[in-house]
PDB file of N, CA and C in Angstrom:
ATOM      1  N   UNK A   1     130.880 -64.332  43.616  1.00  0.00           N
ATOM      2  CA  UNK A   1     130.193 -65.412  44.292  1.00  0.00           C
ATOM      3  C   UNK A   1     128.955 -64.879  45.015  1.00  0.00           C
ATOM      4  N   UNK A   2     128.915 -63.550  45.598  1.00  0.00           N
ATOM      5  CA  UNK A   2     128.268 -62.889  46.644  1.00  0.00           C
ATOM      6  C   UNK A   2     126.759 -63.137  45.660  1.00  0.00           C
ATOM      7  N   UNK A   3     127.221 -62.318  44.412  1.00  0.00           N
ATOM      8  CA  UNK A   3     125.904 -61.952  42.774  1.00  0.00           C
ATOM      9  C   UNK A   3     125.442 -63.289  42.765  1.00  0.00           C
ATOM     10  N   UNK A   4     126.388 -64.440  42.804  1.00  0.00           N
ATOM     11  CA  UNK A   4     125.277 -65.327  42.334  1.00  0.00           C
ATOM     12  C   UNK A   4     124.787 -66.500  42.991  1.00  0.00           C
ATOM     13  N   UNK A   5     125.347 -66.053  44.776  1.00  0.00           N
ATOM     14  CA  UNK A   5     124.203 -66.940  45.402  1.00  0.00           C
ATOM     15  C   UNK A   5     123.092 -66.112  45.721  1.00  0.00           C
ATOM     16  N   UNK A   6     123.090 -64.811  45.861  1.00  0.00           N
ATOM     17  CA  UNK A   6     122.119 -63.822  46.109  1.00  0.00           C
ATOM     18  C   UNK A   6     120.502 -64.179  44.365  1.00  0.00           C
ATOM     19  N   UNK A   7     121.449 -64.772  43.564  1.00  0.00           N
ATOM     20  CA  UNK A   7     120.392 -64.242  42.537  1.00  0.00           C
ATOM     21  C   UNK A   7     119.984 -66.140  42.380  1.00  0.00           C
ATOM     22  N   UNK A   8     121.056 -66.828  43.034  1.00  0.00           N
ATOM     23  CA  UNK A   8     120.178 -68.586  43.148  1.00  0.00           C
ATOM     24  C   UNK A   8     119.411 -68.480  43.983  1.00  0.00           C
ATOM     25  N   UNK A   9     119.407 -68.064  45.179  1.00  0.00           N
ATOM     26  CA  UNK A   9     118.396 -68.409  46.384  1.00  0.00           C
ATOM     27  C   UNK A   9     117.218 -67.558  46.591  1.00  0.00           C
ATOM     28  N   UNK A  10     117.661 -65.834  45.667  1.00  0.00           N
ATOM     29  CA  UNK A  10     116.175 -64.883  45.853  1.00  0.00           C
ATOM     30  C   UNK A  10     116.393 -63.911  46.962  1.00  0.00           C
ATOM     31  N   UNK A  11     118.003 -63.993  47.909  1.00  0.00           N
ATOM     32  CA  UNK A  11     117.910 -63.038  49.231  1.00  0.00           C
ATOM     33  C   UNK A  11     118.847 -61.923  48.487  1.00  0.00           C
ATOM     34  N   UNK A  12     119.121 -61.075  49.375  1.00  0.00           N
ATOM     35  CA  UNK A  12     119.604 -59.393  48.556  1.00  0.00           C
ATOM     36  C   UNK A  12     121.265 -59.766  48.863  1.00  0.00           C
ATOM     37  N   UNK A  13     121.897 -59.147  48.456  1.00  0.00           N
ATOM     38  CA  UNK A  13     123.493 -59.119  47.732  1.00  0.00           C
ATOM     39  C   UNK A  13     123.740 -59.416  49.275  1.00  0.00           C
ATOM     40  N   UNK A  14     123.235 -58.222  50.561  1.00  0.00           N
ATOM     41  CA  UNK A  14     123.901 -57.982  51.937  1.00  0.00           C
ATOM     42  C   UNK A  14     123.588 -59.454  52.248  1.00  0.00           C
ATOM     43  N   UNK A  15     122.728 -59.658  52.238  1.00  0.00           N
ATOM     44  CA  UNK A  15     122.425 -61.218  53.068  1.00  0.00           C
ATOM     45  C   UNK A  15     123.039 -62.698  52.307  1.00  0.00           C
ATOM     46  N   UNK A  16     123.633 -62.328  51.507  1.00  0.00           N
ATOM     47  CA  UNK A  16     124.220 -63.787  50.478  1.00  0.00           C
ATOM     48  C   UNK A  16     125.958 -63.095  51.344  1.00  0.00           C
ATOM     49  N   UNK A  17     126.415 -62.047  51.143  1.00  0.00           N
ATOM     50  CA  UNK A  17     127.542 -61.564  52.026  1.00  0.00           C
ATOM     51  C   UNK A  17     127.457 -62.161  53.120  1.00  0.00           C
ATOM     52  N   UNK A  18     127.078 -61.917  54.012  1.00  0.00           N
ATOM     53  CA  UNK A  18     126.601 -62.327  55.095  1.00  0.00           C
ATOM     54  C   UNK A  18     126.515 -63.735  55.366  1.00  0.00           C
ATOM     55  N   UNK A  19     126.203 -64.618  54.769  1.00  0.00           N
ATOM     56  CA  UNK A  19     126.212 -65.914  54.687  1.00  0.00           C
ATOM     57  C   UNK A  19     127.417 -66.462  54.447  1.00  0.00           C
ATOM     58  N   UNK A  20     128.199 -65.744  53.025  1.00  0.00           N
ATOM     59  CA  UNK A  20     129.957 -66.589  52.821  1.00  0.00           C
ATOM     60  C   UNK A  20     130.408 -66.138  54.146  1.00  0.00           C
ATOM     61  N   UNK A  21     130.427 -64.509  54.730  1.00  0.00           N
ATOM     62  CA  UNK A  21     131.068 -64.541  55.982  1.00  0.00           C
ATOM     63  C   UNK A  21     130.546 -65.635  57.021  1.00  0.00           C
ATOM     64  N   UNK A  22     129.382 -65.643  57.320  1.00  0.00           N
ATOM     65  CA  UNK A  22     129.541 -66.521  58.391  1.00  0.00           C
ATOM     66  C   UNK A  22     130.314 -68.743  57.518  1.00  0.00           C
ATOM     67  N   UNK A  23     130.176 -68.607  56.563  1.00  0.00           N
ATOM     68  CA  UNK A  23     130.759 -69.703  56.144  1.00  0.00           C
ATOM     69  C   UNK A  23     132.044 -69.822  56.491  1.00  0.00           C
ATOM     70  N   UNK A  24     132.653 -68.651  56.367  1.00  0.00           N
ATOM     71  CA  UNK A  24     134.361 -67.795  56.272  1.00  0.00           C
ATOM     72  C   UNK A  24     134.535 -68.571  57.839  1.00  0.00           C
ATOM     73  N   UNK A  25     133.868 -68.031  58.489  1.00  0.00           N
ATOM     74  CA  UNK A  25     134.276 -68.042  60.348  1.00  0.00           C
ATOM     75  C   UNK A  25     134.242 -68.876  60.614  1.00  0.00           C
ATOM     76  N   UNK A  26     132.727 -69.810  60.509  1.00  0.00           N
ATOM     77  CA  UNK A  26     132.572 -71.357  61.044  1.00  0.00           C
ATOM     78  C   UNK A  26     133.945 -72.307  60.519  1.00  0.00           C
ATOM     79  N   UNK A  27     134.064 -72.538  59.653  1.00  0.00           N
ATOM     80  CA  UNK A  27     135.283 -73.089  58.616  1.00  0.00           C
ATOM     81  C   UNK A  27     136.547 -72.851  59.695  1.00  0.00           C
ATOM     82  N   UNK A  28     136.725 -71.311  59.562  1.00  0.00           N
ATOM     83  CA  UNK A  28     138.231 -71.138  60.120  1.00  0.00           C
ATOM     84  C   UNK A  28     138.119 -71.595  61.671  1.00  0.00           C
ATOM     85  N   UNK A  29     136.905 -71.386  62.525  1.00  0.00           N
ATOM     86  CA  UNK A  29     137.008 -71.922  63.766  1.00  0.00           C
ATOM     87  C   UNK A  29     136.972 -73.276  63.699  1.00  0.00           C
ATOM     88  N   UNK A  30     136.442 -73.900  63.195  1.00  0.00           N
ATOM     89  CA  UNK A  30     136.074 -75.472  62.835  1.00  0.00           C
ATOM     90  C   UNK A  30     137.733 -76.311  62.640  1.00  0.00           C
ATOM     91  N   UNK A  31     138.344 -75.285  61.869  1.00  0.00           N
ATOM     92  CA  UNK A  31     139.849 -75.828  61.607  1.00  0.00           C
ATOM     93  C   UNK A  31     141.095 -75.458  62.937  1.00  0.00           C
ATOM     94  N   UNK A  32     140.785 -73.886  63.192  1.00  0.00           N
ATOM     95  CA  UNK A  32     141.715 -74.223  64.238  1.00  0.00           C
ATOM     96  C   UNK A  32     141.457 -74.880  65.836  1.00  0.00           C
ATOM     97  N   UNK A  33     140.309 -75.282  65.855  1.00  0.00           N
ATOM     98  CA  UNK A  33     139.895 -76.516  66.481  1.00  0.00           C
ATOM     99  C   UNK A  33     140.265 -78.333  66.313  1.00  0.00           C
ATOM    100  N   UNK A  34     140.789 -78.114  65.280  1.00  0.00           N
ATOM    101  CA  UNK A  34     141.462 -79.076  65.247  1.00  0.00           C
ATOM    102  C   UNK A  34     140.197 -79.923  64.657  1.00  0.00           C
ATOM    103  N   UNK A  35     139.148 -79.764  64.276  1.00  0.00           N
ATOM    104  CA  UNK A  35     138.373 -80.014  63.514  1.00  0.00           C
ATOM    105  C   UNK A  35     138.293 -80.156  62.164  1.00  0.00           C
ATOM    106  N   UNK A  36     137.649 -81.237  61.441  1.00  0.00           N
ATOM    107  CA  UNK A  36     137.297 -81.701  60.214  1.00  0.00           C
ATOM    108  C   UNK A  36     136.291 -80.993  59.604  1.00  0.00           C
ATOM    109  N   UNK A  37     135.884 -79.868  58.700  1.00  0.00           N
ATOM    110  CA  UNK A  37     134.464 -79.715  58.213  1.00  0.00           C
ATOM    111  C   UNK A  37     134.100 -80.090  56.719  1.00  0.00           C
ATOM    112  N   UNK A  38     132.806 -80.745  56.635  1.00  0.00           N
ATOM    113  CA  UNK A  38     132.824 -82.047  55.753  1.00  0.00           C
ATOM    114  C   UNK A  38     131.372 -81.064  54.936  1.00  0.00           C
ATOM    115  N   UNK A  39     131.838 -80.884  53.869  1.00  0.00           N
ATOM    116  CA  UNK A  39     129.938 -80.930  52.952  1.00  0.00           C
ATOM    117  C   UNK A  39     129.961 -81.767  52.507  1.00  0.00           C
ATOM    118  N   UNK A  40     128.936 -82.770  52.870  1.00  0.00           N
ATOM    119  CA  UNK A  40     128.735 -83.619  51.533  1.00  0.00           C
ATOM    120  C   UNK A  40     128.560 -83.829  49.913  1.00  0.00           C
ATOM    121  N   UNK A  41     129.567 -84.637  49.797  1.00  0.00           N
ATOM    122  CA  UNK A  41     129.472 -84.921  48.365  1.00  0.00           C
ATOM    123  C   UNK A  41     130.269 -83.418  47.299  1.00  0.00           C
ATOM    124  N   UNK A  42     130.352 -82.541  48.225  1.00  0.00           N
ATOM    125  CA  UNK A  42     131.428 -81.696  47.745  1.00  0.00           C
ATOM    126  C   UNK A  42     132.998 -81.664  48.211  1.00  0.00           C
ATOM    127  N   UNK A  43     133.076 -82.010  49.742  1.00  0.00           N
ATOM    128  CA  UNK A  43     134.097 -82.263  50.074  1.00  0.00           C
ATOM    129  C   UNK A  43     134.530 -82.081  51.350  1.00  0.00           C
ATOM    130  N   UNK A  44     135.799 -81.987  51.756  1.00  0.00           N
ATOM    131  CA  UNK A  44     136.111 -82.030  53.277  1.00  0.00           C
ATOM    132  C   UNK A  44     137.482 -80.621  53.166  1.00  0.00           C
ATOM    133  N   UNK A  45     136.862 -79.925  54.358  1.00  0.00           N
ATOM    134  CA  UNK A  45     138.187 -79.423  54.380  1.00  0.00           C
ATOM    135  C   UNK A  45     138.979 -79.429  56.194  1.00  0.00           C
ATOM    136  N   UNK A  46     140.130 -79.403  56.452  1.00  0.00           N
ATOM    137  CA  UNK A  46     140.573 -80.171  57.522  1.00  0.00           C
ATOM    138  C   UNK A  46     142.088 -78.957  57.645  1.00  0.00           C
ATOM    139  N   UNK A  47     143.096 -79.356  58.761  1.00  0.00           N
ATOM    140  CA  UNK A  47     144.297 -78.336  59.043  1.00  0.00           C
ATOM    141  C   UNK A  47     145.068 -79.609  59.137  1.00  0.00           C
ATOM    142  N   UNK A  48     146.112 -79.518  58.770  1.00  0.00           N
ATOM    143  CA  UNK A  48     147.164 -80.612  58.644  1.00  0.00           C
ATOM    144  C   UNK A  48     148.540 -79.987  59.094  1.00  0.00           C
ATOM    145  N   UNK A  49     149.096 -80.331  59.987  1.00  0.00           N
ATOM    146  CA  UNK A  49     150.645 -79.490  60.249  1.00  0.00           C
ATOM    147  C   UNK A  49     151.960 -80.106  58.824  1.00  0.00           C
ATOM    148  N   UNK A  50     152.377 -79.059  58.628  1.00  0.00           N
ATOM    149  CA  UNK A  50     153.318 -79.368  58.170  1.00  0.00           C
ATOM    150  C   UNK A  50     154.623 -79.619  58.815  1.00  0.00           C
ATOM    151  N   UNK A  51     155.402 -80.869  59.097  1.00  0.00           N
ATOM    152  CA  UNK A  51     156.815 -80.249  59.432  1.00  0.00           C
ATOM    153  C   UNK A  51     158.037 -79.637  59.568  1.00  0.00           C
ATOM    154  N   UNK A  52     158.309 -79.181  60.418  1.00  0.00           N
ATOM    155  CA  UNK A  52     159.755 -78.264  60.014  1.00  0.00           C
ATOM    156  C   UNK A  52     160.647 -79.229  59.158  1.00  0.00           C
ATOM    157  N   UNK A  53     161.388 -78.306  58.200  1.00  0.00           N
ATOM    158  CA  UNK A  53     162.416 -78.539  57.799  1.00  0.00           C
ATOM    159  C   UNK A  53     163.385 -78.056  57.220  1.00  0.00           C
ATOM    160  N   UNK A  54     164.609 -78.706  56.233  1.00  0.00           N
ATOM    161  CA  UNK A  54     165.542 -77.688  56.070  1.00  0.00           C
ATOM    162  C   UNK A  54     165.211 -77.151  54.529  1.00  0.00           C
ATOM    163  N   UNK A  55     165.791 -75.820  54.261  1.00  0.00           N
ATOM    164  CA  UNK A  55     165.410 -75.594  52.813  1.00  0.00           C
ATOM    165  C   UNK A  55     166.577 -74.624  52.619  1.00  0.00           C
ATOM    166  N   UNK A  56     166.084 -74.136  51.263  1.00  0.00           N
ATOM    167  CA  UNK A  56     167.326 -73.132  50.628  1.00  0.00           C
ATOM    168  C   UNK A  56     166.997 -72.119  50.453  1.00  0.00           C
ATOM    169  N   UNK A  57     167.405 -70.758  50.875  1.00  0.00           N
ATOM    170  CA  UNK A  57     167.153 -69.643  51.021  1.00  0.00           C
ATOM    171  C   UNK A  57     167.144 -68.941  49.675  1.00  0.00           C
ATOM    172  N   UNK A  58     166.112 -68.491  48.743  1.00  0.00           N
ATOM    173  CA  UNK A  58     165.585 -68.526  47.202  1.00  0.00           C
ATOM    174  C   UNK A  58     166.513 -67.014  46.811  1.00  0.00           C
ATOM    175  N   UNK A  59     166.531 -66.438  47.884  1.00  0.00           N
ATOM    176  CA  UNK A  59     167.983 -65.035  47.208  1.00  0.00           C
ATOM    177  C   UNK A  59     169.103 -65.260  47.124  1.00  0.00           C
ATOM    178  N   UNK A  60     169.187 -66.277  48.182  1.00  0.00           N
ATOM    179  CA  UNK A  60     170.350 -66.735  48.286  1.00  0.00           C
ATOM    180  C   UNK A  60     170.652 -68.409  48.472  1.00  0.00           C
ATOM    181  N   UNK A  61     170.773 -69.025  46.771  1.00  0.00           N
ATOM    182  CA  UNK A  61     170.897 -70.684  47.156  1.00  0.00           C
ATOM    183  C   UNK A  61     171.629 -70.994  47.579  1.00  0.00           C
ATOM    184  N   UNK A  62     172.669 -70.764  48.397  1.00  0.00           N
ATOM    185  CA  UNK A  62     173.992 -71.120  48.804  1.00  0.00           C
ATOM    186  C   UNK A  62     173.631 -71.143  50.255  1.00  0.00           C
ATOM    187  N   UNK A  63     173.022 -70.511  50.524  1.00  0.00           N
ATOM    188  CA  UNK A  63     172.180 -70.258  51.941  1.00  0.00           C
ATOM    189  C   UNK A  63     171.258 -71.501  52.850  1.00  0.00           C
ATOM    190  N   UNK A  64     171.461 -72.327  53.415  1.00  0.00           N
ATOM    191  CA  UNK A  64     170.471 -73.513  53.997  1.00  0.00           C
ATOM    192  C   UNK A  64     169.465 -72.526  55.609  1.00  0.00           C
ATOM    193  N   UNK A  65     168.312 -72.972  54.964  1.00  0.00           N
ATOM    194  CA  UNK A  65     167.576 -72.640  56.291  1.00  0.00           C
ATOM    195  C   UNK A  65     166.511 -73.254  57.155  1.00  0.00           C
ATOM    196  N   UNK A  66     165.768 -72.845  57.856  1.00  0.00           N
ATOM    197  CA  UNK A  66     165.326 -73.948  58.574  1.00  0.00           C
ATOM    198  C   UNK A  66     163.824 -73.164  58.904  1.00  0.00           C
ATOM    199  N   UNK A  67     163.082 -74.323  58.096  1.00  0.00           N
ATOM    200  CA  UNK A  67     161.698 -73.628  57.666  1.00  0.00           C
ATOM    201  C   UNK A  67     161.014 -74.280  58.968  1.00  0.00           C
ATOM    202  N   UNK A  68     160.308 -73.373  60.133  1.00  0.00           N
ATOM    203  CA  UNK A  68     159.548 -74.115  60.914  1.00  0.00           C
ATOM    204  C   UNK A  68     158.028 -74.754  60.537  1.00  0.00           C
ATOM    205  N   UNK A  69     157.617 -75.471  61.547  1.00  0.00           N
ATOM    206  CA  UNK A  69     156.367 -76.557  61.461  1.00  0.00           C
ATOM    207  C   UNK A  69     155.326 -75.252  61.326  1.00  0.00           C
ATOM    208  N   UNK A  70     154.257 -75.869  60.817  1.00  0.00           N
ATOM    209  CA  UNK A  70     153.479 -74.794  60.178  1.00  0.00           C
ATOM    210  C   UNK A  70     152.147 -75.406  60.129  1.00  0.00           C
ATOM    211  N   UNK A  71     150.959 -75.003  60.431  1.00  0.00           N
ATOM    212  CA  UNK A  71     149.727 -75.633  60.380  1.00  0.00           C
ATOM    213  C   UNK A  71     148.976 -75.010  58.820  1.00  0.00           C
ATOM    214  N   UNK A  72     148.940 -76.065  58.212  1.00  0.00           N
ATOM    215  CA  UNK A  72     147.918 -75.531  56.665  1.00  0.00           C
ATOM    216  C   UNK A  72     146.739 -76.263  56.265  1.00  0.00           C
ATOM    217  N   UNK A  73     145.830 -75.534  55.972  1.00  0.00           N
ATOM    218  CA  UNK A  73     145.094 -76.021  54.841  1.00  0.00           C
ATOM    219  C   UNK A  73     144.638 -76.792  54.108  1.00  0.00           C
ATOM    220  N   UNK A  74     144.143 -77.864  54.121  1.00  0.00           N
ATOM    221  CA  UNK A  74     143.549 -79.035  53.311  1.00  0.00           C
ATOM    222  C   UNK A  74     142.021 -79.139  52.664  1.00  0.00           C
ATOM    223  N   UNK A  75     142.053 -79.600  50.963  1.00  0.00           N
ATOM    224  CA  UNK A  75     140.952 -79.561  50.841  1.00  0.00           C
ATOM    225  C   UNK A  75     140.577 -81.213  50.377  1.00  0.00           C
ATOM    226  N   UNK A  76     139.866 -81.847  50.607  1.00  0.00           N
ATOM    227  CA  UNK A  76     139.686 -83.195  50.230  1.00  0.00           C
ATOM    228  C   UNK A  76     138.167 -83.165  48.687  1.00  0.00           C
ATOM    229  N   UNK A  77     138.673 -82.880  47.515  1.00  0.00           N
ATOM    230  CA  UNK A  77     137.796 -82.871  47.029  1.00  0.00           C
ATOM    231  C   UNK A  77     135.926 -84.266  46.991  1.00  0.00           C
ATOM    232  N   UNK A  78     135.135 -83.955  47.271  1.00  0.00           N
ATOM    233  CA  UNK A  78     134.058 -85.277  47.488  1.00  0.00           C
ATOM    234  C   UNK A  78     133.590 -85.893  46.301  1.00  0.00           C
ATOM    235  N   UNK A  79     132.749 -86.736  46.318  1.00  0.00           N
ATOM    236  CA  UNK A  79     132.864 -87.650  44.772  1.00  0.00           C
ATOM    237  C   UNK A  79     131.945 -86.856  44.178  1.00  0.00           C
ATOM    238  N   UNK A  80     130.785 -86.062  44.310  1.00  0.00           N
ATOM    239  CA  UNK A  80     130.351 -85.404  43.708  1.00  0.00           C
ATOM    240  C   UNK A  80     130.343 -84.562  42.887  1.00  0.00           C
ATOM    241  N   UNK A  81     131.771 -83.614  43.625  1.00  0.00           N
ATOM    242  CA  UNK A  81     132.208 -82.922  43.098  1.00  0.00           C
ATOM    243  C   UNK A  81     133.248 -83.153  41.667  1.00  0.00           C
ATOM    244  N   UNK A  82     133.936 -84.242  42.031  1.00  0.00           N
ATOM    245  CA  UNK A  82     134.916 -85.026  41.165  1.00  0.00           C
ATOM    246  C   UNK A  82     133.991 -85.822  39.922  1.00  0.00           C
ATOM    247  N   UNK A  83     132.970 -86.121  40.316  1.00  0.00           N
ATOM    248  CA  UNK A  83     132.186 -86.824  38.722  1.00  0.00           C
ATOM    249  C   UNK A  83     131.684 -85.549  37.863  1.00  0.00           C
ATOM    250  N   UNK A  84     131.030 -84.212  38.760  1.00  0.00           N
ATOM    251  CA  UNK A  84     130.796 -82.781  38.021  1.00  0.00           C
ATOM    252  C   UNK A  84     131.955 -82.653  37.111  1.00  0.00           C
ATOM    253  N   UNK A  85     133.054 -82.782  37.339  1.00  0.00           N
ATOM    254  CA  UNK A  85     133.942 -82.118  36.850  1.00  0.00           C
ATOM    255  C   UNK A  85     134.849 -83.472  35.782  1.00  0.00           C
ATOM    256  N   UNK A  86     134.521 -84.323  35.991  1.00  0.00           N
ATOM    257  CA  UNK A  86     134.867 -85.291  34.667  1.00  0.00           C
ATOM    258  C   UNK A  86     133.816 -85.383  33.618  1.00  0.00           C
ATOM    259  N   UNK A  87     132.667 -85.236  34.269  1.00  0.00           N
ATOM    260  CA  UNK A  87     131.757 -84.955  32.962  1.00  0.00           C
ATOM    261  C   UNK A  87     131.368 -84.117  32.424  1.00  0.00           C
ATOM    262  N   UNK A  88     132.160 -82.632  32.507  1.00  0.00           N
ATOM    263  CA  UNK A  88     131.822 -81.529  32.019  1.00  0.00           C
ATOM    264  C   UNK A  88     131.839 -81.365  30.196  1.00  0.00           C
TER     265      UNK A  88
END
């Protein structure tokens, strides 16, 4: 990814690095803020808790356990992105 925003935009490999990182940070602070971050027309990405619950212990199925609440990850694909990719 680093090669080929460095060779779309014309800046050197360090400074296209440099850019996904600071993308990397804003994003992850943006989310555990409890914040929404939205590109347009590509999409939204957001933190959604999951709730605890019970499950089955995968070494052992006989086993019931109790998976706690968990904050994850969401990506909301945008329509832009979704017509790119039906009309490929």
């Amino acid at each position: 990814m680093i090669d080929k925003i460095a060779e779309k935009t014309g800046v050197s490999k360090k400074q296209a690095e440099d850019m996904i990182e600071a993308f990397q940070e804003i994003t992850i602070n943006t989310l555990k803020a409890g914040e929404e971050m939205t590109l347009t027309g590509f999409g939204t990405f957001m933190a959604k808790k999951r709730t605890a619950r019970g499950g089955v212990n995968p070494q052992n199925p006989s086993e019931r356990i109790q998976i706690p609440e968990v904050t994850v990850p969401k990506f909301k694909a945008g329509k832009a992105l979704k017509d790119a990719l039906k009309n490929k």
